[in-house]
C-alpha atoms as a PDB file:
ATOM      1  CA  UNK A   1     113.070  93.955 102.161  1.00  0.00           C
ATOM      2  CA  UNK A   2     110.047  94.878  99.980  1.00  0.00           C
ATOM      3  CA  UNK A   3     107.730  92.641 101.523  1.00  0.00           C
ATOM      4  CA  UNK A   4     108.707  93.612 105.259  1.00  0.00           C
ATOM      5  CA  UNK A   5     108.411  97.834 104.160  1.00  0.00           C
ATOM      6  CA  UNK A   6     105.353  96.939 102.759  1.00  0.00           C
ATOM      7  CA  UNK A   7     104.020  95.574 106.150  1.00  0.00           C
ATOM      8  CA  UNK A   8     105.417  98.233 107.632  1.00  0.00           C
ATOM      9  CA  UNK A   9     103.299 100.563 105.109  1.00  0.00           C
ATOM     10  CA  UNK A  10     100.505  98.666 105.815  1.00  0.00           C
ATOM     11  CA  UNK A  11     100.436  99.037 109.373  1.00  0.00           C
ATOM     12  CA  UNK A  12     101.079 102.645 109.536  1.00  0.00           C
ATOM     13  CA  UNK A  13      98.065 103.327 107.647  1.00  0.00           C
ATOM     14  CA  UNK A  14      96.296 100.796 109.837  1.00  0.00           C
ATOM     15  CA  UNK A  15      97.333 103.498 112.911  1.00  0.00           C
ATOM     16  CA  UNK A  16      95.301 105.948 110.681  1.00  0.00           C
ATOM     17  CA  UNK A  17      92.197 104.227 109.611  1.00  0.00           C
ATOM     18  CA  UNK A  18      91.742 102.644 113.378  1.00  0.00           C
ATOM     19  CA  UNK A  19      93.190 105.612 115.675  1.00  0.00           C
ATOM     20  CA  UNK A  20      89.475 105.785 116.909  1.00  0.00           C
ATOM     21  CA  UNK A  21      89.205 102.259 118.263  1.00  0.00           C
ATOM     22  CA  UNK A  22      92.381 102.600 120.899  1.00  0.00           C
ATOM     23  CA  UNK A  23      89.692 103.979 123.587  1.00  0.00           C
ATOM     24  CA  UNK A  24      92.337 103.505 125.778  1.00  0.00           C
ATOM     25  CA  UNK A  25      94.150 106.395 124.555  1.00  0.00           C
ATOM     26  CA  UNK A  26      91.515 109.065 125.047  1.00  0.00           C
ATOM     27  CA  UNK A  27      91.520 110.207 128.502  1.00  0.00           C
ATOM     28  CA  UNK A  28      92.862 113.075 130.658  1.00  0.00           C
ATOM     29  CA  UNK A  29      95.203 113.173 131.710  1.00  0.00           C
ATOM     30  CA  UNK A  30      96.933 112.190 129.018  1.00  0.00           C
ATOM     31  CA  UNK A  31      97.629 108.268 128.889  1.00  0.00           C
ATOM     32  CA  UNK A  32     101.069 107.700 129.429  1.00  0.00           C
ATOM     33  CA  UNK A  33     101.379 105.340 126.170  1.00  0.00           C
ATOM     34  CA  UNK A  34     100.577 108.530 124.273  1.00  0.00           C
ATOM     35  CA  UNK A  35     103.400 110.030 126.174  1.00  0.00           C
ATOM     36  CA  UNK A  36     105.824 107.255 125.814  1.00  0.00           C
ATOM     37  CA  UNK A  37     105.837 107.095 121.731  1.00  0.00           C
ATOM     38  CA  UNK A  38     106.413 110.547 122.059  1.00  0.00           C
ATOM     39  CA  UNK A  39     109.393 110.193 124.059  1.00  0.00           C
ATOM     40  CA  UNK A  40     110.098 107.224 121.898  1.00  0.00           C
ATOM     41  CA  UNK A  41     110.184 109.566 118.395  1.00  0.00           C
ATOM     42  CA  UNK A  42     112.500 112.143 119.809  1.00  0.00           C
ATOM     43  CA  UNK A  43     115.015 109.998 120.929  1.00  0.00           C
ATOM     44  CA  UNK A  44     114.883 108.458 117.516  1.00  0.00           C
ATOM     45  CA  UNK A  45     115.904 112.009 116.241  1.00  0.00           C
ATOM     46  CA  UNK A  46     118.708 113.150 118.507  1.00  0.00           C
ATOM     47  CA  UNK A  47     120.154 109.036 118.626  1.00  0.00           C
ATOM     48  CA  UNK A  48     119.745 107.798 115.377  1.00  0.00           C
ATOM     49  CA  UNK A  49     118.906 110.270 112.620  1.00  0.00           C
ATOM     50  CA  UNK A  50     120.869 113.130 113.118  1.00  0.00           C
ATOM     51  CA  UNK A  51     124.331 111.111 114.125  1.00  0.00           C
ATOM     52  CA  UNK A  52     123.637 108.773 111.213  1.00  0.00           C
ATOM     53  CA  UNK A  53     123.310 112.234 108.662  1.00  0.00           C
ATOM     54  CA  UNK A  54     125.987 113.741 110.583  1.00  0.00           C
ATOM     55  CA  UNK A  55     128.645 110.673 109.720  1.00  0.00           C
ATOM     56  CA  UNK A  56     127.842 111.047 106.178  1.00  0.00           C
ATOM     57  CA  UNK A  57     129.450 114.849 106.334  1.00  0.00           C
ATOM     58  CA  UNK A  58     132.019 113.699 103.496  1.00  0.00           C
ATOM     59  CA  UNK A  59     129.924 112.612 101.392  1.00  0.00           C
ATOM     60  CA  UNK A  60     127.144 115.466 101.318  1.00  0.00           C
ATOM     61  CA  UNK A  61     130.401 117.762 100.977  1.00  0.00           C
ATOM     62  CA  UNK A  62     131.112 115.942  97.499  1.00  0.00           C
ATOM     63  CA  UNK A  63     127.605 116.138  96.399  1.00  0.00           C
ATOM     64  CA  UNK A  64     127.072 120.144  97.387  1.00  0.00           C
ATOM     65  CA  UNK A  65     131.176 120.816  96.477  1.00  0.00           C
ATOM     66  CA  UNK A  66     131.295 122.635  99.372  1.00  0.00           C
ATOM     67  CA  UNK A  67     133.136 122.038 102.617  1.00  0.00           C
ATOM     68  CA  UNK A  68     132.201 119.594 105.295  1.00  0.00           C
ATOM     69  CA  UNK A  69     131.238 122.384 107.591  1.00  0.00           C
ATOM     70  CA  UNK A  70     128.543 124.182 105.288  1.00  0.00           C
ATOM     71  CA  UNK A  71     127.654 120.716 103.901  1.00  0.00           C
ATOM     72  CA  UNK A  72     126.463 119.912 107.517  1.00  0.00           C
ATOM     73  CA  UNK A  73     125.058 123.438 107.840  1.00  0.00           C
ATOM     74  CA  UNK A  74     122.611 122.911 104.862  1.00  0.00           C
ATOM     75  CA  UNK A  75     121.514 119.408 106.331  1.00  0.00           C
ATOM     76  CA  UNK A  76     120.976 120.665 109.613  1.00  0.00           C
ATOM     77  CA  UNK A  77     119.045 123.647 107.946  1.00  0.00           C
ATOM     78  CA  UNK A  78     116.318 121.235 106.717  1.00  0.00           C
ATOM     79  CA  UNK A  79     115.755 120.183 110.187  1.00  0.00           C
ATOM     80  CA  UNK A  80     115.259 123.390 111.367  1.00  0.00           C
ATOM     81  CA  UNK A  81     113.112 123.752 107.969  1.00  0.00           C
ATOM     82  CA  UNK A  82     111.140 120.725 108.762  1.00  0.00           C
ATOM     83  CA  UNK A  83     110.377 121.909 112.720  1.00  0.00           C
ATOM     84  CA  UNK A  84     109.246 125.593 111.220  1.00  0.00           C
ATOM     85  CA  UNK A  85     107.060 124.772 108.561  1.00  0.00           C
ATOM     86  CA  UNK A  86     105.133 122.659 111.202  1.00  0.00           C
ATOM     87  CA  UNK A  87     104.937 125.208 113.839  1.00  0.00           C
ATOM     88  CA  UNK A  88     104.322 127.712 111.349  1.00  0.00           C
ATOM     89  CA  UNK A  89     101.484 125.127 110.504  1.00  0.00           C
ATOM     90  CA  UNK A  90      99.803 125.098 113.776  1.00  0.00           C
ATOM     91  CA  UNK A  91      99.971 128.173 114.339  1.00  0.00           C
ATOM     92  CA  UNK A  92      98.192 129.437 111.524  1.00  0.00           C
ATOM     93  CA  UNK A  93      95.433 127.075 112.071  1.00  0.00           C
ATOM     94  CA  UNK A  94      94.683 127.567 116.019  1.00  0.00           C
ATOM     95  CA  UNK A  95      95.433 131.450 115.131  1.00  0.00           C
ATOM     96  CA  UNK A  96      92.136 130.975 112.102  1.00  0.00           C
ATOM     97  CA  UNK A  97      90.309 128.844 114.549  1.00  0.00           C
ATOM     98  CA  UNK A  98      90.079 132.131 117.150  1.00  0.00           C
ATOM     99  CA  UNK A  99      89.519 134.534 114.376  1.00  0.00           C
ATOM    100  CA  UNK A 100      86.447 132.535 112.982  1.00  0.00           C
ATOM    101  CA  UNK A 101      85.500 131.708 117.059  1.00  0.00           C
ATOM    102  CA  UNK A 102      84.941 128.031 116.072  1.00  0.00           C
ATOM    103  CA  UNK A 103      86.118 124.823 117.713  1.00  0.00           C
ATOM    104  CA  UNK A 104      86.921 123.344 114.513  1.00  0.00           C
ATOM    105  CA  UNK A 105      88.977 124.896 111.328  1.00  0.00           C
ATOM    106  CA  UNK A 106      87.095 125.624 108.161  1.00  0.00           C
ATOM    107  CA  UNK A 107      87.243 123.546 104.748  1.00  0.00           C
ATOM    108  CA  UNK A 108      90.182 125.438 103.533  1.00  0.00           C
ATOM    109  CA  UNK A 109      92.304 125.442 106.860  1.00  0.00           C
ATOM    110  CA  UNK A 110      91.336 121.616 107.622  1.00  0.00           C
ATOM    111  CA  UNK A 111      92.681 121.035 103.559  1.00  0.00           C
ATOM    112  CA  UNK A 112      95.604 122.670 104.492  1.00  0.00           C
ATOM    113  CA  UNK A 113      96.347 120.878 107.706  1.00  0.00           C
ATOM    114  CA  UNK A 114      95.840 117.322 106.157  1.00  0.00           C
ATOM    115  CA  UNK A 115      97.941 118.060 103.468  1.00  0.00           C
ATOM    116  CA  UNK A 116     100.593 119.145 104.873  1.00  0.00           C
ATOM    117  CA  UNK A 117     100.419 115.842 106.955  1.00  0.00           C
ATOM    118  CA  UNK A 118      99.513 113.899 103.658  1.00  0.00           C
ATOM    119  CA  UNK A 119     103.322 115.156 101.781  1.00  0.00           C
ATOM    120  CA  UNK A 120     104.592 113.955 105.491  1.00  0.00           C
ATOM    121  CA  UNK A 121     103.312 110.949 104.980  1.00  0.00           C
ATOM    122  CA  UNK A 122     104.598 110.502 101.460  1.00  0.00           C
ATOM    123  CA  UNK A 123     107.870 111.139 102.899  1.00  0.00           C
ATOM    124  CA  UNK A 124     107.929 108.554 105.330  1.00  0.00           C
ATOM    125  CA  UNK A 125     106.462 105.806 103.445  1.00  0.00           C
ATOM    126  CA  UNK A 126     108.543 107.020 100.873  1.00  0.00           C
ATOM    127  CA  UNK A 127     112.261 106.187 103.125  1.00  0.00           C
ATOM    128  CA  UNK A 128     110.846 102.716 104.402  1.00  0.00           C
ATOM    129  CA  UNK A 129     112.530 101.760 100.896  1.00  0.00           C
ATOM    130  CA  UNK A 130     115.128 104.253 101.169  1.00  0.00           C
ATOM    131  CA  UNK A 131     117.594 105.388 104.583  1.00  0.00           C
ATOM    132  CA  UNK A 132     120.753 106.264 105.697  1.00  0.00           C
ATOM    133  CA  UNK A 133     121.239 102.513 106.440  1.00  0.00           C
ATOM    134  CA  UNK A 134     119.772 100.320 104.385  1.00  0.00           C
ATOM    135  CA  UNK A 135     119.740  97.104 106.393  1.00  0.00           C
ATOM    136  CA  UNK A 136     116.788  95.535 107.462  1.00  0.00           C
ATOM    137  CA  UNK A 137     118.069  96.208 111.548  1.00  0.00           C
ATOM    138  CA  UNK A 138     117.519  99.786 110.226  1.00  0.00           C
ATOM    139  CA  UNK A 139     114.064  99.101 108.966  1.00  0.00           C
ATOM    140  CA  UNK A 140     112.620  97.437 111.811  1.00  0.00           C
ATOM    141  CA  UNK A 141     113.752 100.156 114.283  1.00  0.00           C
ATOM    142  CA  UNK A 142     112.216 102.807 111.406  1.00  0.00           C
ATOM    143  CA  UNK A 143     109.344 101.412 111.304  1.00  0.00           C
ATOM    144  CA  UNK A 144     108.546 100.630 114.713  1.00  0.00           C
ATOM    145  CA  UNK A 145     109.507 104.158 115.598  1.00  0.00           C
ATOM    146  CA  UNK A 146     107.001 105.489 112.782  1.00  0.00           C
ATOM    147  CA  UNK A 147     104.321 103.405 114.094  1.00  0.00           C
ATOM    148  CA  UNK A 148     104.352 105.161 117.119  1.00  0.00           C
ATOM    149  CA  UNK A 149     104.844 108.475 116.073  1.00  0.00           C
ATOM    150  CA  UNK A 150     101.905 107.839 114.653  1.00  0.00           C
ATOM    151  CA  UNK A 151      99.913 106.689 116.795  1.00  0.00           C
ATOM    152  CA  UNK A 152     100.485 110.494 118.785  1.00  0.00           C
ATOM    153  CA  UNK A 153      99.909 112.252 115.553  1.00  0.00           C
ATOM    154  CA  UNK A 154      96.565 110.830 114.385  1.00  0.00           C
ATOM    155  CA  UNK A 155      95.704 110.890 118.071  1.00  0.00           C
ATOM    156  CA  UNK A 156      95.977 115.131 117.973  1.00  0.00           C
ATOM    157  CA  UNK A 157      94.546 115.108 114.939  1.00  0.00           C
ATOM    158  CA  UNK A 158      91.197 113.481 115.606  1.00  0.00           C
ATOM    159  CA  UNK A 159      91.274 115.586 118.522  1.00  0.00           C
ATOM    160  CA  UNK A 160      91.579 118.177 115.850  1.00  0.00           C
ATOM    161  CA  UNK A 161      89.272 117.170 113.534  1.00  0.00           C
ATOM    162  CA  UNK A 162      86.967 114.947 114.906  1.00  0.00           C
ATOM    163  CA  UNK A 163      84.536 113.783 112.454  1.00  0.00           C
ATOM    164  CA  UNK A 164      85.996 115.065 109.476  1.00  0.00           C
ATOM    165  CA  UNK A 165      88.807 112.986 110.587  1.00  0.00           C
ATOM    166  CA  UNK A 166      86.696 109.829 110.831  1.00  0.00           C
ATOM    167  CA  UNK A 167      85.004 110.800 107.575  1.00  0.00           C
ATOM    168  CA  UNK A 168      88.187 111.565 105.331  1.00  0.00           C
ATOM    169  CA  UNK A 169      91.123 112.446 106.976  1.00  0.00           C
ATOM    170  CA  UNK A 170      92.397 108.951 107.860  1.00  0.00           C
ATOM    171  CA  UNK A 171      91.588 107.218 104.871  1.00  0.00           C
ATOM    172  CA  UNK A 172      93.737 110.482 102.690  1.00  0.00           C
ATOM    173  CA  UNK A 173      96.642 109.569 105.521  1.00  0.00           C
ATOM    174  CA  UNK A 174      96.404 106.419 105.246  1.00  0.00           C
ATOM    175  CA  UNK A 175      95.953 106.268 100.920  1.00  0.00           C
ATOM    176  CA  UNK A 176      99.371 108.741 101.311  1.00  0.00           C
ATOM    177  CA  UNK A 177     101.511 106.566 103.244  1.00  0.00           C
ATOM    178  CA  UNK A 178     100.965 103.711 100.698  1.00  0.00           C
ATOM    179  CA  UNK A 179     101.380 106.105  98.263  1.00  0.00           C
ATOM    180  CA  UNK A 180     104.852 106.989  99.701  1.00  0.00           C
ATOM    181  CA  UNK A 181     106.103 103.562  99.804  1.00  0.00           C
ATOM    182  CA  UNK A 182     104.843 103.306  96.055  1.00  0.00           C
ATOM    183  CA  UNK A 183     107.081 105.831  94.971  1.00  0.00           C
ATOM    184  CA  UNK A 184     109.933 104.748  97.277  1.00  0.00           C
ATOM    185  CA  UNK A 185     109.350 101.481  95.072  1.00  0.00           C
ATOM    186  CA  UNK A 186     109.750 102.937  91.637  1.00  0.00           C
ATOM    187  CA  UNK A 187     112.007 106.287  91.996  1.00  0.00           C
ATOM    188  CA  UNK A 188     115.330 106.128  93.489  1.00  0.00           C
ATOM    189  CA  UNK A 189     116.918 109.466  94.799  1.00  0.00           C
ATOM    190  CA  UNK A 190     120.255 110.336  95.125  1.00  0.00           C
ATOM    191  CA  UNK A 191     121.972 110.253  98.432  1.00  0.00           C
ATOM    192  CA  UNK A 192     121.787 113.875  99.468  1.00  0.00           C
ATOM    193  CA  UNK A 193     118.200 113.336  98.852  1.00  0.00           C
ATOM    194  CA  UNK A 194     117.575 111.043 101.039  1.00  0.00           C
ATOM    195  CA  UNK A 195     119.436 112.880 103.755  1.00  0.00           C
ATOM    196  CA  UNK A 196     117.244 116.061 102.943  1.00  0.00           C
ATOM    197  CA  UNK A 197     113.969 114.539 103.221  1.00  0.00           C
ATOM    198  CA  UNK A 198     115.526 112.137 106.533  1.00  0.00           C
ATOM    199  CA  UNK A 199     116.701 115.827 107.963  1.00  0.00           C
ATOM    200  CA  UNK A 200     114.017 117.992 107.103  1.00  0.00           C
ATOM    201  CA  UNK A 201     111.764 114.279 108.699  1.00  0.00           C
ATOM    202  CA  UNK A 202     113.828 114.966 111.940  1.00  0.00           C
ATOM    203  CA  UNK A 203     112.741 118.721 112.356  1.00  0.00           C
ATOM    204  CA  UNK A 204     108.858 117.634 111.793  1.00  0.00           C
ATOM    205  CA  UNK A 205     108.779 115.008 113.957  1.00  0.00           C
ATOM    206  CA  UNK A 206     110.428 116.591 116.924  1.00  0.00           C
ATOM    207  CA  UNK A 207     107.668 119.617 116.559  1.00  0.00           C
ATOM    208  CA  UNK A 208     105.094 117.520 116.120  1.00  0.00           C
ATOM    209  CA  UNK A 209     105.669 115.331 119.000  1.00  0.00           C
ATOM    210  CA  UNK A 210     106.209 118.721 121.639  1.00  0.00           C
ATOM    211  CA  UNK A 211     102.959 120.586 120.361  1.00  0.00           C
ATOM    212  CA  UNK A 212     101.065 117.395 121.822  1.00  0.00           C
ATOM    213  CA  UNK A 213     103.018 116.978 124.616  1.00  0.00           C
ATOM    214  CA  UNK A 214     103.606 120.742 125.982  1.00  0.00           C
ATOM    215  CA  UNK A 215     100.454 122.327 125.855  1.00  0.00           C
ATOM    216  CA  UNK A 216      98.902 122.896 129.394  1.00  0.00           C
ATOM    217  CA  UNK A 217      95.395 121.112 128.404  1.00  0.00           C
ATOM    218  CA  UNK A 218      97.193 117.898 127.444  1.00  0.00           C
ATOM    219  CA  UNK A 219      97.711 117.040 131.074  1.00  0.00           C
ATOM    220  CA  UNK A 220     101.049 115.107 129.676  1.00  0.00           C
ATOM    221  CA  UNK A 221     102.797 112.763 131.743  1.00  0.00           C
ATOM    222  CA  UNK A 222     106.927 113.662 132.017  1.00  0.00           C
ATOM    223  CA  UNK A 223     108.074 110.213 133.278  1.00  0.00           C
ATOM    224  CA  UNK A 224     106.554 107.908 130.832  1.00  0.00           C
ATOM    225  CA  UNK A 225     108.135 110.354 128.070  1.00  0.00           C
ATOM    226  CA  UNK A 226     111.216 110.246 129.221  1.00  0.00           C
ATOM    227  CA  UNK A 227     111.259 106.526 130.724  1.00  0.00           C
ATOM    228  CA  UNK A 228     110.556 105.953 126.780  1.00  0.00           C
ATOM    229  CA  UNK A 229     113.174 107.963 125.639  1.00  0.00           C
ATOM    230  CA  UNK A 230     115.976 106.238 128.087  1.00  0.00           C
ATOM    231  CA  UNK A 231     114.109 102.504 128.067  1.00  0.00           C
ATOM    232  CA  UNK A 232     115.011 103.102 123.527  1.00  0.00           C
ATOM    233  CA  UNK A 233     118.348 104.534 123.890  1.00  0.00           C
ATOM    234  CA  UNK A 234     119.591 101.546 126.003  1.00  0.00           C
ATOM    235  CA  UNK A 235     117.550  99.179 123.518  1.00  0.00           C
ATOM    236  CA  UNK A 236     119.329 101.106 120.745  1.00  0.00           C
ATOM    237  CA  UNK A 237     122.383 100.859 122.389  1.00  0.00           C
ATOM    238  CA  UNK A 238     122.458  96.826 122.167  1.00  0.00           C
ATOM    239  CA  UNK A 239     121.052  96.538 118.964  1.00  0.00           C
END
């Protein structure tokens, strides 16, 4: 299991460092496979993630002695958390980008940007070694699904950034999704942990996948995102 999450580690920073050589990618309208891993990510969310931290009611009940009810509040909560503090994120930054009247954010706002995407990062490298479901079926569908979500992120972010991207961003991505898996391989958390950071995961990744995807300029395509989204929920179904 450590060998195959480290793979897995490896080849999501891989996405980072070599985002710039898909070519294929980079067009407009927006190419469909951009579209699909989107579609791909969110289905991962609302079929996988939040049933799995929903099942596990009882036991977050235990850990917060409350009831099952808030229990699942407060879980839910960080996924809500998770979706705000990234719209809250993009916001600020396209709301400083008209104040200065530049295409591009300035040193502090790009900082604050890739951080925020670095501590994501750490998280998810960080629950390769640690999920809900710790088999290696579990994994391999984790990963995968990472992979591609991804592949949309670093996509808007070069888009973002451009050559600051090319020039540091990728390589602090990519040196904090290692780091993740690093820490995943010498700190265990508790349970309720895990479901925090897997929650407040859900509510990032669902934002981050519809501010690429909705925006007018993006020219996105509808089918190939939801073709995605139905082709891995019968895949998941199988599984």
């Amino acid at each position: 299991m450590i060998v195959a999450s480290f793979l897995f580690a490896s080849l999501f920073a891989l996405v980072h460092v070599g985002i710039g050589w898909i070519k294929v990618l980079d067009r407009t309208p927006r190419s469909r496979w951009l579209s699909g891993a989107g579609g791909v990510a969110v289905a991962y969310v609302f079929l996988h993630i939040l049933p799995e931290l929903a099942s596990h009611r009882a036991t977050f009940a235990h850990e917060l002695e409350t009831d099952e009810a808030a229990a699942e509040a407060i879980v839910y909560s960080l996924a809500l958390t998770g979706l705000v503090t990234f719209y809250g994120l993009e916001r600020a930054i396209k709301t400083h980008r008209k104040r200065v009247e530049r295409a591009h954010p300035t040193a502090w706002a790009f900082w604050l940007h890739i951080g925020s995407f670095a501590l994501y990062n750490v998280i998810i490298g960080y629950l390769l070694l640690h999920r809900e479901d710790a088999g290696f079926r579990s994994l391999v569908i984790y990963g995968a699904v990472m992979a591609l979500h991804f592949v949309t992120n670093d996509f808007g972010l070069r888009q973002d950034h451009q050559a600051r991207y090319d020039r540091v961003a990728r390589w602090v991505l990519a040196g904090a999704v290692l780091g993740g898996w690093v820490l995943g391989s010498l700190a265990d958390l508790s349970e309720i942990w895990i479901a925090f950071l897997f929650a407040f995961l859900a509510g990032g990744v669902v934002l981050n996948v519809l501010k690429e995807e909705l925006p007018e300029e993006r020219e996105s395509r509808f089918w190939p995102f939801v073709g995605a989204a139905v082709a891995y929920a019968a895949i998941l179904s199988v599984l």
